[in-house]
C-alpha atoms as a PDB file:
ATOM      1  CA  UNK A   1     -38.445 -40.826 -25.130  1.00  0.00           C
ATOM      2  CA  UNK A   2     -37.567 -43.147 -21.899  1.00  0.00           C
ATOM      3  CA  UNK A   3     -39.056 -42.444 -18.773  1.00  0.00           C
ATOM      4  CA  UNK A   4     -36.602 -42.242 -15.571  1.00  0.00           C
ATOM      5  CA  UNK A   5     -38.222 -45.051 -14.340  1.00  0.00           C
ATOM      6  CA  UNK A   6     -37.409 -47.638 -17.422  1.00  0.00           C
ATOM      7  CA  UNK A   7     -33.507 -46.962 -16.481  1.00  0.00           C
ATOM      8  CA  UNK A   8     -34.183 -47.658 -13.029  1.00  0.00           C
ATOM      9  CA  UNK A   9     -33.450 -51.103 -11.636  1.00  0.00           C
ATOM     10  CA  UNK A  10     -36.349 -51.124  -9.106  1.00  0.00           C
ATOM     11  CA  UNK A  11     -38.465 -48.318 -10.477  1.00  0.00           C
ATOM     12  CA  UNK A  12     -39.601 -46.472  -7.244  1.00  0.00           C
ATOM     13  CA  UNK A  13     -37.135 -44.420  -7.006  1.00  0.00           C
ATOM     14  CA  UNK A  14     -39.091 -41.694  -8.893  1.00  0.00           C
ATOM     15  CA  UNK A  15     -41.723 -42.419  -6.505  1.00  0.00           C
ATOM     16  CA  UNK A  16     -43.799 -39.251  -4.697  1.00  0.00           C
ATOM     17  CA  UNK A  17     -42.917 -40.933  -1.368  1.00  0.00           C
ATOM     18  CA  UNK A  18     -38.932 -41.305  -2.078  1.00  0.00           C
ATOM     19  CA  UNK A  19     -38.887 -37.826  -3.371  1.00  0.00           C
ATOM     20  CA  UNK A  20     -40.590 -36.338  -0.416  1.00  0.00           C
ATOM     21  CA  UNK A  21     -38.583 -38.528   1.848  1.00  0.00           C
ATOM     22  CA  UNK A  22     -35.086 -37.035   0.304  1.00  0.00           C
ATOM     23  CA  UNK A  23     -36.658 -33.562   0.341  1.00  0.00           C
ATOM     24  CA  UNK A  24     -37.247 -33.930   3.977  1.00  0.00           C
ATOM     25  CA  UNK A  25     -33.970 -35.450   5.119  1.00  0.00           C
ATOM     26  CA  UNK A  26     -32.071 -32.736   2.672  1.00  0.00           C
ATOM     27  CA  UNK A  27     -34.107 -29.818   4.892  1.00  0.00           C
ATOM     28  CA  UNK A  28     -32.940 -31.563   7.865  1.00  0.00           C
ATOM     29  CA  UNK A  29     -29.027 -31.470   6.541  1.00  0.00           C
ATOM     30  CA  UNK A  30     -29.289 -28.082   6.405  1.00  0.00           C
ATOM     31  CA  UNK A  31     -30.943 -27.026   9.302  1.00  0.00           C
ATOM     32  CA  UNK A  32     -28.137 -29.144  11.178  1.00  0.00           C
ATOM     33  CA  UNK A  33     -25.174 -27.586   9.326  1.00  0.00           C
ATOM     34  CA  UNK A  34     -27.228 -24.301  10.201  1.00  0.00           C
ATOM     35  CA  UNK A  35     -27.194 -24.661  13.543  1.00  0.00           C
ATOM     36  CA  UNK A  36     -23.750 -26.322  13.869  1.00  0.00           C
ATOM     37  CA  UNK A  37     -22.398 -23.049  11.744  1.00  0.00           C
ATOM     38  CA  UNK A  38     -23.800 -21.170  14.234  1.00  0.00           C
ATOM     39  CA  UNK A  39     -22.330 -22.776  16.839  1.00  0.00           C
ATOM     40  CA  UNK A  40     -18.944 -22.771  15.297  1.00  0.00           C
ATOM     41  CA  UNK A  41     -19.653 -19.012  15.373  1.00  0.00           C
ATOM     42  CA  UNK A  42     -21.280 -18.198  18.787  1.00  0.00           C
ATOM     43  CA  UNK A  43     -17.805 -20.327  20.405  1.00  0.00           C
ATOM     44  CA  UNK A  44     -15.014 -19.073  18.617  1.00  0.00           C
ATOM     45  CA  UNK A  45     -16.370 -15.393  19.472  1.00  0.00           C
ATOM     46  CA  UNK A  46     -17.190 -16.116  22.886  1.00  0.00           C
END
């Protein structure tokens, strides 16, 4: 059984702090396509 991190070249990118960085930015995606749905919505009604 390898670990993830023996098949990674720099091993950190299993790291707590990458993973909670992605996790953030991937929220943030979808709030923005959220909003920018909504948008889309809210102007071709108008």
């Amino acid at each position: 059984m390898a670990s993830p991190q023996v098949a990674s070249s720099q091993g950190t990118d299993y790291s707590p702090t990458r993973v909670h960085v992605w996790r953030v930015l991937s929220m943030l995606a979808a709030l923005v396509a959220v909003v920018v749905g909504l948008l889309l919505i809210v102007t071709s009604a108008a």
